[in-house]
N, C-alpha and C. Protein backbone atom coordinates (compact mmCIF):
# COMPACT_ATOMS: atom_id res chain seq x y z
N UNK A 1 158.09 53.09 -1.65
CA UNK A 1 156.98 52.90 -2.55
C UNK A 1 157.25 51.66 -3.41
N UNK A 2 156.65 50.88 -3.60
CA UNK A 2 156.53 49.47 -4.74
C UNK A 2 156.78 49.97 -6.02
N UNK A 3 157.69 48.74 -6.85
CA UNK A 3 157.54 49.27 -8.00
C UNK A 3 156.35 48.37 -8.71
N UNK A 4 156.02 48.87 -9.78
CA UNK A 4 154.95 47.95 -10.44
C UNK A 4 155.87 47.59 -11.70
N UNK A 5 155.57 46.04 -11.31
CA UNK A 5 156.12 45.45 -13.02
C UNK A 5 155.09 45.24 -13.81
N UNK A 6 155.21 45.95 -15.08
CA UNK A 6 154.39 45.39 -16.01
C UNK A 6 155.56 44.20 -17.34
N UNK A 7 153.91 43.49 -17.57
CA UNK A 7 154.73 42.27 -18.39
C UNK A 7 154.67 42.38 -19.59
N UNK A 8 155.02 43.86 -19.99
CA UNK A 8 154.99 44.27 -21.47
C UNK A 8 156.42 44.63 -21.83
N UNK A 9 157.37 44.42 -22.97
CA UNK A 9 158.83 44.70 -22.81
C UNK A 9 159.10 46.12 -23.37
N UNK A 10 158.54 47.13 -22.70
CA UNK A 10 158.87 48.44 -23.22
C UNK A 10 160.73 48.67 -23.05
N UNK A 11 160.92 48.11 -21.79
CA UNK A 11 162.67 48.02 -21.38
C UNK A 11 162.65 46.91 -21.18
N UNK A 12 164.22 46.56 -21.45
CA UNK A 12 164.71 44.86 -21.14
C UNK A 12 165.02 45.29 -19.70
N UNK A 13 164.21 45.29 -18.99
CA UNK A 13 164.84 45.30 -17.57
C UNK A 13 165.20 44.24 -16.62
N UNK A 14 164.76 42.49 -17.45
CA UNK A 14 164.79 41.62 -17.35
C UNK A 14 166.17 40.87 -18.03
N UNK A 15 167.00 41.96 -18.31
CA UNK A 15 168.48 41.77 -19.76
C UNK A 15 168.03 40.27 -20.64
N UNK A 16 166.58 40.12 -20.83
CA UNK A 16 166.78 39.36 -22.31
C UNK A 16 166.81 39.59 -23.46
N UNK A 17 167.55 40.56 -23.62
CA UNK A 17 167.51 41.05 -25.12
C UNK A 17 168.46 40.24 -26.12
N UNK A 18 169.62 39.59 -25.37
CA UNK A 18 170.26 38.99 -26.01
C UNK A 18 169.83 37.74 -26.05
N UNK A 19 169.08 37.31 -25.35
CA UNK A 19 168.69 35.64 -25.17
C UNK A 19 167.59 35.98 -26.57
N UNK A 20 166.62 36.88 -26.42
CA UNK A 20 165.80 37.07 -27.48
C UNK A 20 166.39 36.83 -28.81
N UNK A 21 167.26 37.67 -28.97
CA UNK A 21 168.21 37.83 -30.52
C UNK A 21 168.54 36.78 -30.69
N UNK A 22 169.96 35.84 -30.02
CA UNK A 22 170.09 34.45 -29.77
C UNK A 22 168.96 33.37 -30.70
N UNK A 23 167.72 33.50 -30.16
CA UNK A 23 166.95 32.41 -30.26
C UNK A 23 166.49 33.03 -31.27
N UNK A 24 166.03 34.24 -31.83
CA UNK A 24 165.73 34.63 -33.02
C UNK A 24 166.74 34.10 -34.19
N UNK A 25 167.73 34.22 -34.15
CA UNK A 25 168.58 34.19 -34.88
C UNK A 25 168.63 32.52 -35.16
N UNK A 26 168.51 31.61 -34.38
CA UNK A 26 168.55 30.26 -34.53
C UNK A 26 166.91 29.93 -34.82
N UNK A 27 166.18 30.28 -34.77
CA UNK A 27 164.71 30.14 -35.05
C UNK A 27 164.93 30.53 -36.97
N UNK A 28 165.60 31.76 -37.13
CA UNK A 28 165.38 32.34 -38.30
C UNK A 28 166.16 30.91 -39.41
N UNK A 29 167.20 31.66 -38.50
CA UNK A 29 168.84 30.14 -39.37
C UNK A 29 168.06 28.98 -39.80
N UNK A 30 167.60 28.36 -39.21
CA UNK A 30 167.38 26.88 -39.30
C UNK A 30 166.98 26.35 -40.27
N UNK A 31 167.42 25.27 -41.08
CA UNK A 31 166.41 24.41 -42.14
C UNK A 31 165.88 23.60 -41.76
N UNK A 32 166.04 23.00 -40.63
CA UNK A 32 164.64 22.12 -40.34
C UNK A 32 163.90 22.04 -39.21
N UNK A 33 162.42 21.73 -39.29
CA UNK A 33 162.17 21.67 -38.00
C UNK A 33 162.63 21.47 -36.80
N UNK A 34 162.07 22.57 -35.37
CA UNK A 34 162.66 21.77 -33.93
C UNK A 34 161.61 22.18 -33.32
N UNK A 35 161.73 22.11 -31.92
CA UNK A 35 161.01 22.91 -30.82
C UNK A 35 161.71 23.35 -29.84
N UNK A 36 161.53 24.28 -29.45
CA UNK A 36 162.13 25.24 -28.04
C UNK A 36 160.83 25.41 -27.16
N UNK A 37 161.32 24.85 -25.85
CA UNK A 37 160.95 24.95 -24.81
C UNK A 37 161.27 26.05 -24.13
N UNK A 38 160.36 26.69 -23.13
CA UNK A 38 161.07 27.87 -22.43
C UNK A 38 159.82 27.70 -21.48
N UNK A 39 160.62 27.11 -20.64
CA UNK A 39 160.19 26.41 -19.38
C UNK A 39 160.96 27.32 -17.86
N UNK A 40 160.04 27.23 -16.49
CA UNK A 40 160.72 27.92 -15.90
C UNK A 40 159.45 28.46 -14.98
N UNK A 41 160.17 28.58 -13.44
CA UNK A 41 158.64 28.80 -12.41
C UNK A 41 157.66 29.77 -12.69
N UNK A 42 156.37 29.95 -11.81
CA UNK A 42 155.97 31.01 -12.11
C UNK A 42 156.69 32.45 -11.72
N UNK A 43 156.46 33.46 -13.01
CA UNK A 43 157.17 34.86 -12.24
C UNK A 43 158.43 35.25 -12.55
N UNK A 44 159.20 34.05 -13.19
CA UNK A 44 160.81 33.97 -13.81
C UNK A 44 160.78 35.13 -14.91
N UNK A 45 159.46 35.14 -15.52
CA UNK A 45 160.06 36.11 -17.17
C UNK A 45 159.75 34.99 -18.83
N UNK A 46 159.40 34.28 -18.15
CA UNK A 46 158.61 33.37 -19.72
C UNK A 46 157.99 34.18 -20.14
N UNK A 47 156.80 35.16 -20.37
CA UNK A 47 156.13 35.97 -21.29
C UNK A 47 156.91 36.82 -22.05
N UNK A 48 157.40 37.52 -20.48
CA UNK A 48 157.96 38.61 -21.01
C UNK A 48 159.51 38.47 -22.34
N UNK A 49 159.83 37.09 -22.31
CA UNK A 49 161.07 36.44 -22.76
C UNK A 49 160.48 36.61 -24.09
N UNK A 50 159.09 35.68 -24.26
CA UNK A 50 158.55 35.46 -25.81
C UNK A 50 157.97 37.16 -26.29
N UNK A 51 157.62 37.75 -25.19
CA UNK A 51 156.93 39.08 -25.72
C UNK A 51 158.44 40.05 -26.45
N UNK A 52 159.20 39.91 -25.67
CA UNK A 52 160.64 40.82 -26.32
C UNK A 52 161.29 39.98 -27.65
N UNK A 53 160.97 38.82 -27.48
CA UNK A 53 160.88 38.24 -29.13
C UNK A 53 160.42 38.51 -30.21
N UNK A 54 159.20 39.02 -29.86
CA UNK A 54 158.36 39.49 -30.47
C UNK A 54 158.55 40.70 -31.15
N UNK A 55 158.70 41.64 -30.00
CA UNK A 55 159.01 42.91 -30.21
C UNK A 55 160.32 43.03 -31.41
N UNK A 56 161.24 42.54 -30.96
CA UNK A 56 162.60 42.66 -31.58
C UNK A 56 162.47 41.79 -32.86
N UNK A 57 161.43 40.93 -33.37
CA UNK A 57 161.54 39.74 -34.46
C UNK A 57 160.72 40.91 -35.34
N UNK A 58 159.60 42.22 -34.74
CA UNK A 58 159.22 42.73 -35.66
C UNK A 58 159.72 43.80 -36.08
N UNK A 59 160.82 44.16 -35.57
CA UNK A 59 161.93 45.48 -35.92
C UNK A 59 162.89 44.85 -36.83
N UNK A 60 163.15 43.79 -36.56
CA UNK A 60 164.23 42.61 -37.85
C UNK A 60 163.52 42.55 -39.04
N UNK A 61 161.98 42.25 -38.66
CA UNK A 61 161.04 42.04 -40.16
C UNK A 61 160.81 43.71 -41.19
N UNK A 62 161.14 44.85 -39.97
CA UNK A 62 160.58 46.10 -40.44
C UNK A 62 161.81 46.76 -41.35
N UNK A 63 163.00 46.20 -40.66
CA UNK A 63 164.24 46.67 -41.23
C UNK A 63 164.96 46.25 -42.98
N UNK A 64 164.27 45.04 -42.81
CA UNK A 64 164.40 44.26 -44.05
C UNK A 64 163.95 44.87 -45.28
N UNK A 65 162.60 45.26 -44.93
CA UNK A 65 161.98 45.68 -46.11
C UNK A 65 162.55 46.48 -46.43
């Protein structure tokens, strides 16, 4: 039977959780402007890369408070 991927990050089943944190953490750090690219074929995991960013940047923002 197929599996179905969905491109929502309920599981890192893609293990970017640390690349996420990583770039969170240097996104957060920084004093001055940059840009990050996150480049890469179709189908590699670019959404799903920025979507687990997401996810995990709003559990960092929830924890704070």
């Amino acid at each position: 039977m197929a599996k179905i991927i969905v491109d929502t990050p309920t599981e890192d089943g893609l293990g970017f959780g640390n690349y996420a944190e990583g770039l969170i953490n240097i996104i957060r750090d920084s004093d001055s402007p940059f840009t990050i690219g996150i480049l890469g074929d179709w189908g590699v995991g670019k959404t799903s890369l920025m979507r687990t960013m997401e996810k995990k940047n709003s559990k960092i923002n929830l924890r704070k408070r």
